[in-house]
Each structure stands twice: as C-alpha cells, then as structure tokens.
C-alpha atoms as a PDB file:
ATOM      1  CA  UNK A   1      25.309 -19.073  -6.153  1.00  0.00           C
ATOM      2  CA  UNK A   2      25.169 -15.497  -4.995  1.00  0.00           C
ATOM      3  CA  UNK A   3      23.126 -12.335  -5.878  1.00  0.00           C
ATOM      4  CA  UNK A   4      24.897  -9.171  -7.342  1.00  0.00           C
ATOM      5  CA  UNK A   5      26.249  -8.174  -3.715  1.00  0.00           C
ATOM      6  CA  UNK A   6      27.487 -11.580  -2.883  1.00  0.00           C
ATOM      7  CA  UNK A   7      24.970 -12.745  -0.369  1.00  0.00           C
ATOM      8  CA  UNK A   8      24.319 -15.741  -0.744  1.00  0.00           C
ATOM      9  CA  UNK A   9      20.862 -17.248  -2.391  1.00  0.00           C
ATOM     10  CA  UNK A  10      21.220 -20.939   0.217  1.00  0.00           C
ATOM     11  CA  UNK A  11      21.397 -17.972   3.257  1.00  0.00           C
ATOM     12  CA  UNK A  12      18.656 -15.648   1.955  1.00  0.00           C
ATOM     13  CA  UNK A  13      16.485 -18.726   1.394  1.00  0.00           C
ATOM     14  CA  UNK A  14      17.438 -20.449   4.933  1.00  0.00           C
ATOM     15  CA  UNK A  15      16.601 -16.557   6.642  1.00  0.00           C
ATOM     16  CA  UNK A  16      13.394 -16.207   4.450  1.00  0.00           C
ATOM     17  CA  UNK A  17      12.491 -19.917   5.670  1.00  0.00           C
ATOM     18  CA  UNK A  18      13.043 -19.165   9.124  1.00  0.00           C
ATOM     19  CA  UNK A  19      10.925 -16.079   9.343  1.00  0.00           C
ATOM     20  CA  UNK A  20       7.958 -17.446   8.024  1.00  0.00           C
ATOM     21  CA  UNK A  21       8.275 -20.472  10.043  1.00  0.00           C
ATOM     22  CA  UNK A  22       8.203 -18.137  13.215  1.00  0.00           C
ATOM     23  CA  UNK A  23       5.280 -16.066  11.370  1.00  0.00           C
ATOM     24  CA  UNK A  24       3.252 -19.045  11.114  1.00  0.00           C
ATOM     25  CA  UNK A  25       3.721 -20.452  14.955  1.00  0.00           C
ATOM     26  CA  UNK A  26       3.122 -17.294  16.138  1.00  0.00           C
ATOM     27  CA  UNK A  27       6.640 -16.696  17.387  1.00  0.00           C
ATOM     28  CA  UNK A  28       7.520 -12.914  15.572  1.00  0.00           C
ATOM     29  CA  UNK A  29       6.383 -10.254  17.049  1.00  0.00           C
ATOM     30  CA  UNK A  30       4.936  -8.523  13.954  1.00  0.00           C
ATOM     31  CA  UNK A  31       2.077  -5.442  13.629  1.00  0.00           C
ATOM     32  CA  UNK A  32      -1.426  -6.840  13.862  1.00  0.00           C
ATOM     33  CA  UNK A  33      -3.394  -4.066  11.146  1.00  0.00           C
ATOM     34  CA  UNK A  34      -4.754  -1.773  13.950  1.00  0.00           C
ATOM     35  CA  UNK A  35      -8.221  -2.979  16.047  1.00  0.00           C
ATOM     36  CA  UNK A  36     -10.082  -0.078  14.441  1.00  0.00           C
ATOM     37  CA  UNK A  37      -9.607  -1.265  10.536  1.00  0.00           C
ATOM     38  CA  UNK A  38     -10.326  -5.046  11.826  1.00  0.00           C
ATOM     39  CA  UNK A  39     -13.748  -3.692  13.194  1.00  0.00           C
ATOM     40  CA  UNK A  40     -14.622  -1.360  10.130  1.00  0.00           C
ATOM     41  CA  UNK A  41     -13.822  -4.300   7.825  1.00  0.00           C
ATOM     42  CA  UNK A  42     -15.739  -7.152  10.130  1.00  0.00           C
ATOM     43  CA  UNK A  43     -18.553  -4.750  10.295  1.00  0.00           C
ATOM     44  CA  UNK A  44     -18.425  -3.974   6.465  1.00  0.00           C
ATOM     45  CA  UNK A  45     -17.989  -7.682   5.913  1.00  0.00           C
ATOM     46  CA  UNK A  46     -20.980  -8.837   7.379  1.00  0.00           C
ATOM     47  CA  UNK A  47     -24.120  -8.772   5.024  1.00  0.00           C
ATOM     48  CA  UNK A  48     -27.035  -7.713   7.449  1.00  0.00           C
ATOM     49  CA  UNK A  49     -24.872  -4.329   9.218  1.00  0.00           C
ATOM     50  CA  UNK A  50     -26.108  -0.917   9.005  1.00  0.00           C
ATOM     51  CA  UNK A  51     -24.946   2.336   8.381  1.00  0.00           C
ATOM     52  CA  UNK A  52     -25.967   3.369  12.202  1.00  0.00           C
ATOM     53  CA  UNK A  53     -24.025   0.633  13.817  1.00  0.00           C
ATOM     54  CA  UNK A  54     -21.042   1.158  11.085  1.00  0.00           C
ATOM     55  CA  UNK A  55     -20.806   4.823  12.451  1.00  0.00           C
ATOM     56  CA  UNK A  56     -20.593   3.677  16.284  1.00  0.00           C
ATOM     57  CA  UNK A  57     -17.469   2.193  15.132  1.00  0.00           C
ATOM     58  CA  UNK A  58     -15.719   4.495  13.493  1.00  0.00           C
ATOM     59  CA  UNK A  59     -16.573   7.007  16.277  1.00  0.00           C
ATOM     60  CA  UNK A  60     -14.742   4.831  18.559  1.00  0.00           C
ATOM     61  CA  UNK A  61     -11.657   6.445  17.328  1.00  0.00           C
ATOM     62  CA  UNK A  62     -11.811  10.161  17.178  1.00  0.00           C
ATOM     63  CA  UNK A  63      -9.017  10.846  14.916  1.00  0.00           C
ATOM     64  CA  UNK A  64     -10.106   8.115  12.543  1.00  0.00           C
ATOM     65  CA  UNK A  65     -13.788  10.233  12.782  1.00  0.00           C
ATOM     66  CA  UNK A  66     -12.058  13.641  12.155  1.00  0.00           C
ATOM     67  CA  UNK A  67      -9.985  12.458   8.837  1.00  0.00           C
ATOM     68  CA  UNK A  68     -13.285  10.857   7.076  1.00  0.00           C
ATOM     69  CA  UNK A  69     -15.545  13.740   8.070  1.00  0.00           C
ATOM     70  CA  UNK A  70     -12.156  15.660   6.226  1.00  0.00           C
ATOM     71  CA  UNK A  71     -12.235  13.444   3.305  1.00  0.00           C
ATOM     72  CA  UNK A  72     -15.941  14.017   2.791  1.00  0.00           C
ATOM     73  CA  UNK A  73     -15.383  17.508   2.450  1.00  0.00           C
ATOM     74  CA  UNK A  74     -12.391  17.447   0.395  1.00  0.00           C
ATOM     75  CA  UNK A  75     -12.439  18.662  -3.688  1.00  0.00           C
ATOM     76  CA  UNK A  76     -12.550  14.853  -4.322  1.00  0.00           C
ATOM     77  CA  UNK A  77     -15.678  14.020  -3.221  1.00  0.00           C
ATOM     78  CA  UNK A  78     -17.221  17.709  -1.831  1.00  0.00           C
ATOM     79  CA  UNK A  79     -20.961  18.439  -2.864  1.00  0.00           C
ATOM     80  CA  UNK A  80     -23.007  21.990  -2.149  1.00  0.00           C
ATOM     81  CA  UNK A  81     -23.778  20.410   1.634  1.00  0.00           C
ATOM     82  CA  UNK A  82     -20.688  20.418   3.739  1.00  0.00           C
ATOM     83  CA  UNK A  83     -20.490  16.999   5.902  1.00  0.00           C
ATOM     84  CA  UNK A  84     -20.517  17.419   9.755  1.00  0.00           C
ATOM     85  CA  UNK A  85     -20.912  13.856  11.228  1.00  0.00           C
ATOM     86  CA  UNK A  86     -19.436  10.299  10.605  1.00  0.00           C
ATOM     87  CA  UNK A  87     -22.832   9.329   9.608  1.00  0.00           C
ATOM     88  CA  UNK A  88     -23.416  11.558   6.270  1.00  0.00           C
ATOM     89  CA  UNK A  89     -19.180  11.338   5.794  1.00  0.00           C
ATOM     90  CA  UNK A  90     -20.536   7.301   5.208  1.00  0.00           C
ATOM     91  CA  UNK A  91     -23.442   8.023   3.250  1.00  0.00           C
ATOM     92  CA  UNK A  92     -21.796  10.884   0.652  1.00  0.00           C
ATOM     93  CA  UNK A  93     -18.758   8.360   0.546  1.00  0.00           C
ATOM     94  CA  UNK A  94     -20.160   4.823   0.312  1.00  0.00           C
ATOM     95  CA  UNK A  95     -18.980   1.701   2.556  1.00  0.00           C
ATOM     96  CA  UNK A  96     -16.915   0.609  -0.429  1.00  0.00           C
ATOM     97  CA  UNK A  97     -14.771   3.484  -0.207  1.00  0.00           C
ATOM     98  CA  UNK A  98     -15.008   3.938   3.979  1.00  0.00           C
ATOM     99  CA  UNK A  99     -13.537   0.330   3.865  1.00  0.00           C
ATOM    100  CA  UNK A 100     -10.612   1.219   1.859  1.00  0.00           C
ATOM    101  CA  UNK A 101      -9.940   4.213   3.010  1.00  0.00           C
ATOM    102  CA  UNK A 102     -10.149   3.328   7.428  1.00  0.00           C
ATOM    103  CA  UNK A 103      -7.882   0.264   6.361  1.00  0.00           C
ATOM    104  CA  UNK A 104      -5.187   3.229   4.214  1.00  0.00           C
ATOM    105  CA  UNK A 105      -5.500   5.128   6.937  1.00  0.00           C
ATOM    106  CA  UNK A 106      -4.770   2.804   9.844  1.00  0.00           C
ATOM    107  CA  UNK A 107      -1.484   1.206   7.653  1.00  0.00           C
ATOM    108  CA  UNK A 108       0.391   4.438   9.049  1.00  0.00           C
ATOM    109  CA  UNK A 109       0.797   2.745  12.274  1.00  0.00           C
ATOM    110  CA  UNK A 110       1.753  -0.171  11.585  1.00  0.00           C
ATOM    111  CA  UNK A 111       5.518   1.013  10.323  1.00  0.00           C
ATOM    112  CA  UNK A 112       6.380   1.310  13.580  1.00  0.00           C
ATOM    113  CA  UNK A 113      10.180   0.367  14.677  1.00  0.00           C
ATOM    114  CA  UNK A 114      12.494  -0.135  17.523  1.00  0.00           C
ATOM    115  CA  UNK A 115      16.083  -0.244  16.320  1.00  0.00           C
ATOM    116  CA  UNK A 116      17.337   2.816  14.877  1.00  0.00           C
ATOM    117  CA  UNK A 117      18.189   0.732  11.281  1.00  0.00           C
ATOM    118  CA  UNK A 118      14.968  -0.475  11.264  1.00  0.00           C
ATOM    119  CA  UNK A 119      13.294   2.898  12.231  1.00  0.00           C
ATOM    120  CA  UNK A 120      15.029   4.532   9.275  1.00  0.00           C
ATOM    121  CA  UNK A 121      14.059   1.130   6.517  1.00  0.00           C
ATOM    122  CA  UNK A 122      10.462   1.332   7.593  1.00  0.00           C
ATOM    123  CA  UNK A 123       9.951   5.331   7.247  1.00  0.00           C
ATOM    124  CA  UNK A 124      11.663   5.102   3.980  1.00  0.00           C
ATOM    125  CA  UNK A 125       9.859   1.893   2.705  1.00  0.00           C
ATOM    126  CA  UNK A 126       6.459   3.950   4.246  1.00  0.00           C
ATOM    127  CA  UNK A 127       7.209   7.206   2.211  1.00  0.00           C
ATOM    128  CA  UNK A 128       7.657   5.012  -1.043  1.00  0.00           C
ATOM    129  CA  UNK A 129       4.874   2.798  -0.556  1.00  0.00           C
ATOM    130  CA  UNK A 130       2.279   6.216  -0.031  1.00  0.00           C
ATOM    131  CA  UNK A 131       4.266   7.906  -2.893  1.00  0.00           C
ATOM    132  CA  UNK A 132       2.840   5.179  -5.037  1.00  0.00           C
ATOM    133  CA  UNK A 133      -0.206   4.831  -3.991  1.00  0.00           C
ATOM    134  CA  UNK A 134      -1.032   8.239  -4.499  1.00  0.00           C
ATOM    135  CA  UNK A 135      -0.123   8.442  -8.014  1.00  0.00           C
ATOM    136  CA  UNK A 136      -1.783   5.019  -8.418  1.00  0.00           C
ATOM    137  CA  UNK A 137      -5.135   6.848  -7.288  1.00  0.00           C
ATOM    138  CA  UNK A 138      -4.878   9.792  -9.593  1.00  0.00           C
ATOM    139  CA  UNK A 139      -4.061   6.858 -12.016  1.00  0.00           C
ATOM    140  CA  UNK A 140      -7.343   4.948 -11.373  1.00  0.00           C
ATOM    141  CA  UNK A 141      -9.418   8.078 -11.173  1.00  0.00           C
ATOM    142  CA  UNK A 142      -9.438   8.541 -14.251  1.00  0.00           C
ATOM    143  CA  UNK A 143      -9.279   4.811 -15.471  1.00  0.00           C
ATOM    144  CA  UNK A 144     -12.834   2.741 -16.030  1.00  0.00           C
ATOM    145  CA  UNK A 145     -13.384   0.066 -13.942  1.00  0.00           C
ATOM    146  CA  UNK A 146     -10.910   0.374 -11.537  1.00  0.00           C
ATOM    147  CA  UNK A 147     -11.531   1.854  -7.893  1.00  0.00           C
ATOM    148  CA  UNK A 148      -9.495   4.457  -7.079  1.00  0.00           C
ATOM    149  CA  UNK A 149      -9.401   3.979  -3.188  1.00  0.00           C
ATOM    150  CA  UNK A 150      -9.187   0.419  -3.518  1.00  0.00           C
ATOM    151  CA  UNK A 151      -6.092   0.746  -5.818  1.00  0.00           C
ATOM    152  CA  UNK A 152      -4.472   3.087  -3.441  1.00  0.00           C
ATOM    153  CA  UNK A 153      -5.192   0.469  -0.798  1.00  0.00           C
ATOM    154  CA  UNK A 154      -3.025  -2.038  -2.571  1.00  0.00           C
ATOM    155  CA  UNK A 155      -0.235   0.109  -3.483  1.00  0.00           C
ATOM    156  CA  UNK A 156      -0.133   1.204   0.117  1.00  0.00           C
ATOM    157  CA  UNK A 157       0.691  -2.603   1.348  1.00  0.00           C
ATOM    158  CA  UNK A 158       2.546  -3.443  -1.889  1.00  0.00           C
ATOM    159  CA  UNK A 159       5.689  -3.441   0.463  1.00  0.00           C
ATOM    160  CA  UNK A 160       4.475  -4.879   3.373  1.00  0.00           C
ATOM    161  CA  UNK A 161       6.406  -7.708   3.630  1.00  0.00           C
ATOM    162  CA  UNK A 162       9.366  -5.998   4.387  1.00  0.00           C
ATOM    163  CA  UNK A 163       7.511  -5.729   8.438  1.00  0.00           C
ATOM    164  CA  UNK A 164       8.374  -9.770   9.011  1.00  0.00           C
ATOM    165  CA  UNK A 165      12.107  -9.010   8.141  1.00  0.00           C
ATOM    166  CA  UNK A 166      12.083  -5.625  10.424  1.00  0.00           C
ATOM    167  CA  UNK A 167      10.503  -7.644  13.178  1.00  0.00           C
ATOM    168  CA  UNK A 168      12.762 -10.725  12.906  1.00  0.00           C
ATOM    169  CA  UNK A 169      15.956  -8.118  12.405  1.00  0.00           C
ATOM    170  CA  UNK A 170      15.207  -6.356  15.431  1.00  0.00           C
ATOM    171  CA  UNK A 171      15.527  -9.698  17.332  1.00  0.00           C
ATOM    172  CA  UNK A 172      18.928 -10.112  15.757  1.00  0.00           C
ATOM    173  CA  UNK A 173      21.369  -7.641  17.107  1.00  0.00           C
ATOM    174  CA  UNK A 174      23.877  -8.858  14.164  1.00  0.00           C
ATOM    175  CA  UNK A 175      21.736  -8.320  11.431  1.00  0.00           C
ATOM    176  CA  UNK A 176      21.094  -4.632  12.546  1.00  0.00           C
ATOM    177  CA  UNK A 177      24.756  -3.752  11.235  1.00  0.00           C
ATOM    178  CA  UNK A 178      24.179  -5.086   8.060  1.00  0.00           C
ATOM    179  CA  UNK A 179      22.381  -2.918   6.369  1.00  0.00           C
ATOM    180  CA  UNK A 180      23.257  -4.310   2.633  1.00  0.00           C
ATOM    181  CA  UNK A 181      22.320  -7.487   3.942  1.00  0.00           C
ATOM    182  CA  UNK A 182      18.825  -6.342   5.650  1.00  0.00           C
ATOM    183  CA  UNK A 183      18.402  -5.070   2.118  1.00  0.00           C
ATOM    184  CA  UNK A 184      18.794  -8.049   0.412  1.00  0.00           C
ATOM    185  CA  UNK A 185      16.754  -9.990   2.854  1.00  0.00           C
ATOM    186  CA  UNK A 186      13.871  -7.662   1.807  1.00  0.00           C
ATOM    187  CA  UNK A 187      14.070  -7.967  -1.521  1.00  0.00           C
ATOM    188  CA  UNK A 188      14.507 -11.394  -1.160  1.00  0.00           C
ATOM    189  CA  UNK A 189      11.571 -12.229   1.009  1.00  0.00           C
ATOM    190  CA  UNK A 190       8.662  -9.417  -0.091  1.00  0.00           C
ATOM    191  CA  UNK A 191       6.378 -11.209  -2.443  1.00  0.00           C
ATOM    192  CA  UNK A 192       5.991 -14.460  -0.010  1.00  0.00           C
ATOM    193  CA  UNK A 193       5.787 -12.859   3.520  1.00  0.00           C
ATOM    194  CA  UNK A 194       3.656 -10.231   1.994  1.00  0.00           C
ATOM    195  CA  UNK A 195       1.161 -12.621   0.760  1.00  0.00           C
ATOM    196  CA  UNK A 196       1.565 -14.385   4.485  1.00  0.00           C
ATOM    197  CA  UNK A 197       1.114 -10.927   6.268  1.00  0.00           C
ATOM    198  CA  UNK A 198      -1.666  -9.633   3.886  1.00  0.00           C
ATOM    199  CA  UNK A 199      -3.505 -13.595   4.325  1.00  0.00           C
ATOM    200  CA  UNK A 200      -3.317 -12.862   7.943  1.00  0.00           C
ATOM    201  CA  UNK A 201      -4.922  -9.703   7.717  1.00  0.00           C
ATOM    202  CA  UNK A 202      -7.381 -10.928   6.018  1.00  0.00           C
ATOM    203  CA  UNK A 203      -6.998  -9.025   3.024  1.00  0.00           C
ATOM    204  CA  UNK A 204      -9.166 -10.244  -0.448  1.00  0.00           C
ATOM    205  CA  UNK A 205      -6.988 -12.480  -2.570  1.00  0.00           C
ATOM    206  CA  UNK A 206      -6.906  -9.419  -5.480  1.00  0.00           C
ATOM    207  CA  UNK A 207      -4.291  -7.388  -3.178  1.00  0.00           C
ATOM    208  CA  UNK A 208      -2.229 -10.871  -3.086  1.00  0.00           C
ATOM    209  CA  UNK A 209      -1.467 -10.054  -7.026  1.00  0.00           C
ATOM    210  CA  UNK A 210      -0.527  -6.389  -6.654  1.00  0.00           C
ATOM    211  CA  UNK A 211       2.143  -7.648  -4.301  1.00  0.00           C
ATOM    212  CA  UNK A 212       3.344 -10.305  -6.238  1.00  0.00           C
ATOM    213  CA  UNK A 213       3.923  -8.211  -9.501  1.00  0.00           C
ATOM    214  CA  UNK A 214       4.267  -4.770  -8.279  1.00  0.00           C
ATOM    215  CA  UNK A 215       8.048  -5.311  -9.363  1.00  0.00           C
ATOM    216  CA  UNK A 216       6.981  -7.321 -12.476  1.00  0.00           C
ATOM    217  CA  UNK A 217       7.923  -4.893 -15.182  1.00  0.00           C
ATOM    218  CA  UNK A 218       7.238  -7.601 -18.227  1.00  0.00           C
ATOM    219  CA  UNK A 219       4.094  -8.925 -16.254  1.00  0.00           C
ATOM    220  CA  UNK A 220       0.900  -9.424 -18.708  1.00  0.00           C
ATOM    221  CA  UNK A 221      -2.750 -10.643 -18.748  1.00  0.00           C
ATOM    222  CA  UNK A 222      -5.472 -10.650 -21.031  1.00  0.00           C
ATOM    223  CA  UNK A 223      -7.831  -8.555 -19.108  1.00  0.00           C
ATOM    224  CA  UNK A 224      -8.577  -5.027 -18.617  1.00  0.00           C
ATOM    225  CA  UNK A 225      -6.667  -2.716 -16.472  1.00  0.00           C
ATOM    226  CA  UNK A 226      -6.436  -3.871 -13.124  1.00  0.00           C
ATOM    227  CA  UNK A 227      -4.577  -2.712  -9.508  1.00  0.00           C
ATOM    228  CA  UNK A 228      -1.333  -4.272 -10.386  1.00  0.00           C
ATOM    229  CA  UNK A 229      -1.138  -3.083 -13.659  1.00  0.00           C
ATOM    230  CA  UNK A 230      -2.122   0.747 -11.883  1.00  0.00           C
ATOM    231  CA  UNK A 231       0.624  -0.085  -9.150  1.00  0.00           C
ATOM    232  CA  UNK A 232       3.138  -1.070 -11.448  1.00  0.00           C
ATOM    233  CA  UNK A 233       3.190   2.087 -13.630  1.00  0.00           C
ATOM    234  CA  UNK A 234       2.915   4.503 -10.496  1.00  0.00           C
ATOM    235  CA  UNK A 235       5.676   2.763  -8.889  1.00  0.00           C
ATOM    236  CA  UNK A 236       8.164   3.195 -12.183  1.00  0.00           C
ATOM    237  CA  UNK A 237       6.725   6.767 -11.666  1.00  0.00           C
ATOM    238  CA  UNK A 238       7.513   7.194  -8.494  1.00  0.00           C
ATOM    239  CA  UNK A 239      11.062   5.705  -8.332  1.00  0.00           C
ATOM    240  CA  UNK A 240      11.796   8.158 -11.687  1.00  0.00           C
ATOM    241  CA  UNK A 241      10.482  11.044  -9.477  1.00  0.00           C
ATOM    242  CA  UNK A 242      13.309  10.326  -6.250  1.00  0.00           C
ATOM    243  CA  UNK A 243      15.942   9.400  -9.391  1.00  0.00           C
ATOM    244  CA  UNK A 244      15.896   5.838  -8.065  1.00  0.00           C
ATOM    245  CA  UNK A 245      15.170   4.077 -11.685  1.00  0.00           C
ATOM    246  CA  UNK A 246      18.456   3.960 -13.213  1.00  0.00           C
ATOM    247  CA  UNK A 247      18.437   0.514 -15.344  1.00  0.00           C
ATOM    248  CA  UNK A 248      14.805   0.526 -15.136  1.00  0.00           C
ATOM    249  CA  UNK A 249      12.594   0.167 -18.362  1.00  0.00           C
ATOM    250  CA  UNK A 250      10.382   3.148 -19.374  1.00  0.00           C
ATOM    251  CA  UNK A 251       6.835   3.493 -18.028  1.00  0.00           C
ATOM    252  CA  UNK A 252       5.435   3.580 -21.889  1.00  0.00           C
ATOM    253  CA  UNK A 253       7.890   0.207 -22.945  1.00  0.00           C
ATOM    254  CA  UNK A 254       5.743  -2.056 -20.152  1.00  0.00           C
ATOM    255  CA  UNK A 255       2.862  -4.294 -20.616  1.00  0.00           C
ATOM    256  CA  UNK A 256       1.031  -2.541 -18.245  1.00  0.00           C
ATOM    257  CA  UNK A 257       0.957   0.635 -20.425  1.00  0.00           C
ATOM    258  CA  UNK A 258      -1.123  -1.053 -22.982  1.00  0.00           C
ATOM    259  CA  UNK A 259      -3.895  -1.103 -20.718  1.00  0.00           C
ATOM    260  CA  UNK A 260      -4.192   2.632 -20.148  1.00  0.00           C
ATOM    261  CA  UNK A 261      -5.322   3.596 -23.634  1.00  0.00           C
ATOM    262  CA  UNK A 262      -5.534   7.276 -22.839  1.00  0.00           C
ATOM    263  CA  UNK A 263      -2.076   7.012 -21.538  1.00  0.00           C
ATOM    264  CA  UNK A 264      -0.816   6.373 -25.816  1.00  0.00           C
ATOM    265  CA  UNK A 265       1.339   9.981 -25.759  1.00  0.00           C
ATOM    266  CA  UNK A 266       3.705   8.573 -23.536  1.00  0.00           C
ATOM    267  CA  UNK A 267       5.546   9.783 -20.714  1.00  0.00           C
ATOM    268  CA  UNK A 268       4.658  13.127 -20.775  1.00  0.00           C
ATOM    269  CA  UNK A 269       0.912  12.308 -20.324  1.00  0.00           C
ATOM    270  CA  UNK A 270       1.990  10.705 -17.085  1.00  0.00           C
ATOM    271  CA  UNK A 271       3.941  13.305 -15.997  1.00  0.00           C
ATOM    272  CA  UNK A 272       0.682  15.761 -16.923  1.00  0.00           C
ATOM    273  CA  UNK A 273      -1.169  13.489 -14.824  1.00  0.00           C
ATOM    274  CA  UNK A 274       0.753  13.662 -11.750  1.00  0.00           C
ATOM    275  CA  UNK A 275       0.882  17.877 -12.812  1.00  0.00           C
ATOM    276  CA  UNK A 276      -3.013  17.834 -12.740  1.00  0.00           C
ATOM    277  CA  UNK A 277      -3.095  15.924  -9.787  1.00  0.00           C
ATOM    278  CA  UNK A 278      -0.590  17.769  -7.370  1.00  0.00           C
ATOM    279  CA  UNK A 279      -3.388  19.268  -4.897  1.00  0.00           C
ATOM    280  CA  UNK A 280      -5.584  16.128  -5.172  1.00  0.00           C
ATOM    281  CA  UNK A 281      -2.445  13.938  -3.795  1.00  0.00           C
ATOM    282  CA  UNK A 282      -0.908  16.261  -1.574  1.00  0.00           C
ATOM    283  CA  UNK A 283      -4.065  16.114   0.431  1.00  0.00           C
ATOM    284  CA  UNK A 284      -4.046  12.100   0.345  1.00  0.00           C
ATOM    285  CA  UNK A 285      -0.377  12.319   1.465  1.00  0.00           C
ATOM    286  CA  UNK A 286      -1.264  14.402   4.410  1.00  0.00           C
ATOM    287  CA  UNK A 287      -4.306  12.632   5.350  1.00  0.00           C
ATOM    288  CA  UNK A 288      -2.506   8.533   5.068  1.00  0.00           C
ATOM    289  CA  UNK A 289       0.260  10.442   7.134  1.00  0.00           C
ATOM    290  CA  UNK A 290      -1.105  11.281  10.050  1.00  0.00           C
ATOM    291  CA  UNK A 291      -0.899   8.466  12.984  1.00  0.00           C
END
C-alpha cells in the first residue's frame, strides 16, 4: 500500500521507526531547546524561586533581556509607567507569561539547518508554524479561559517534529534529493516524533495534544475551548491566507468552531479578527523572529 505520491506506507513506517530509535539512544544529532529557556523553565518550575533570582537568569542573555523589557512596553501589555529593567518586565508580565514567552522566543534557534534542502524545509516549516501561532494568540486573547501566550507557545512547536527528520536527512546524502519524499517523511512522522521531541524537552503533556490534532479537522471533545481547538482554526487560517487550503474544509464547518461562540458570523469574523489584530501580530512576528 502506498500514499497518494506512491511512497510507500512499509518504507515511511521502517524510516519513521528508525529515527526514533536513533532519537531515543541518543544517536541523532537533533536541537536541544536552547540553555536559556531550560533555565527560565527549571527556575519557574521550582516552587520556592524568586523573582530576584528569576531575573539573574534572564539577564544572562542580553538579547533575551532586551525583547521582554520590549514586550513589557508593547500596546499588549503597556501601563502609564514605561518598564526599564528585567525585574519590573517580570513583575508587569507575570512568570506565567515570562515562561511562555522565553521558551517562544528561544524556538527561533532551534530551526537551524545544514543542507541547503533542509535549510529551505525548516525556514518554511518556521514561517508557518509563527504564522499560526500568531493568529492563534489574537484568537485566545479574546477567548475565556484560554492563555494567550501559552497558546501561541503550542502553535509555535505544533510542527516540531519535522527537526528529527531534518536531522536524520541531513545524515543521508540520498534523501536530500528527494524532496517529495522528505515531504512525505514529515507528514508521515510529525505527530509521534513531536510528542518524542516535545517529552524530551520537557514540555507539559497539554502541548502533546495540540500536536497530535493540530491537523485534526473533525477532532472533538466535550470541553471548553482549549489550545488545539485555538491551533486548529488559526492554522486553516493561516494556510487560506498563503492559498495553501485547496481541498481543505472551511474554518466555520469544524468542530473546533463550535467552541468559539463569538466566532457564530462565520468567516468573516475571523478574517475581522486577524484585520483588528494586524499591529498586535506584526509585533509578535518580529519579536519570535529575531535569533
């Protein structure tokens, strides 16, 4: 049995196998999620830190410093008192959000590449994963319950499995002519080594379910809104936006929809979203960009 393109399930499986089996020994040379955002999140994690000792970390790295003093200051979370130190940048935002946001902004480098095939899958899988996680945080701003920078967080690493396959490709001179095939592979193998990657990082289990159903168009619960149900509309969105959604089902036709209540005009309240929204994600786009 073979997929649309004629690759062959038996292969895909056998290549999926094989990376994970070198992901698990150690073997692949994959990313590790940059020292920085292990340290924040360590810190963060631990239940007697402070604030002080939080803010000797994130001064460690001076560009890291620089974008949350930015943030601080930005229309999204600017009061009367302009922020001029790390310290009151933690304070005005909250640890929840500096947790999020040092992990968004360390992803960057981590779609890093050697091959020139590769190079050119990971910038394009990068500029699709922060297209959709900026429309999934204008999404979740103004949805209850859910947390905008955490939701932008998820929809960031949606797509991060497709690092293994770049790593293991890279080590395959043969596969690095196929780009079809590399494609496949990808598709193939992103909801498994993403969970793997993510696990290693050690990401909370939540994240896990925004990879496995961010390309779950019929996928339902019983719940509230939650991140994959956020992820899964902006990413529809944002494949409509680049004209990549031919054959794809309408935004206001998915499960998902339901759960956005104020979303019940349709597609053109989406698109008035995103409208609204312009200045607030430019800035995020600029910000997750920089390395």
């Amino acid at each position: 049995m073979s997929d649309q393109l004629g690759v062959s399930l038996a292969e895909l499986d056998a290549l999926k196998e094989e990376i994970s089996t070198l992901m698990k020994a150690g073997k692949l040379k994959l990313p590790g999620l940059p020292d920085i955002a292990v340290r924040v999140r360590q810190v963060i994690n631990r239940a007697d830190y402070s604030t002080a000792e939080l803010a000797r970390v994130i001064q460690s790295d001076i560009p890291l410093t620089a974008r949350l003093i930015q943030v601080a200051n930005c229309p999204l979370y600017k009061s009367s008192m302009p922020v001029e130190h790390v310290h009151a940048a933690i304070n005005r935002l909250g640890t929840k959000v500096v947790k999020s946001l040092v992990t968004s902004f360390a992803l960057r480098r981590v779609y890093a590449a050697k091959s020139k095939v590769t190079t050119q899958l990971a910038e394009r899988s990068w500029k699709h994963s922060l297209q959709v996680a900026t429309i999934a945080f204008a999404l979740a701003r103004v949805t209850p319950k859910l947390d905008p920078e955490h939701v932008m967080l998820a929809a960031l690493v949606h797509d991060i499995g497709i690092l293994p396959v770049l790593a293991y490709v890279e080590t395959h001179a043969v596969l690095q002519s196929d780009e079809t095939k590399i494609s496949q592979l990808v598709s193939h193998c992103r909801v498994e080594l993403g969970v793997e990657v993510l696990r290693m990082w050690r990401f909370d289990d939540d994240v896990f379910d925004v990879v496995r159903y961010a390309e779950c168009w019929d996928y339902e619960h019983s719940g509230i809104a939650n991140d994959a149900d956020a992820v899964i509309i902006a990413q529809l969105l944002a494949l409509k936006l680049v004209g990549e959604a031919n054959g794809l089902p309408e935004p206001e036709t998915l499960p998902a929809h339901r759960k956005f209540p104020m979303f019940k005009l349709g597609r053109a309240a989406y698109l008035e979203l995103i409208s609204e929204a312009k200045d607030e994600m430019a800035e995020l786009t600029r910000l997750l960009s920089a390395a």
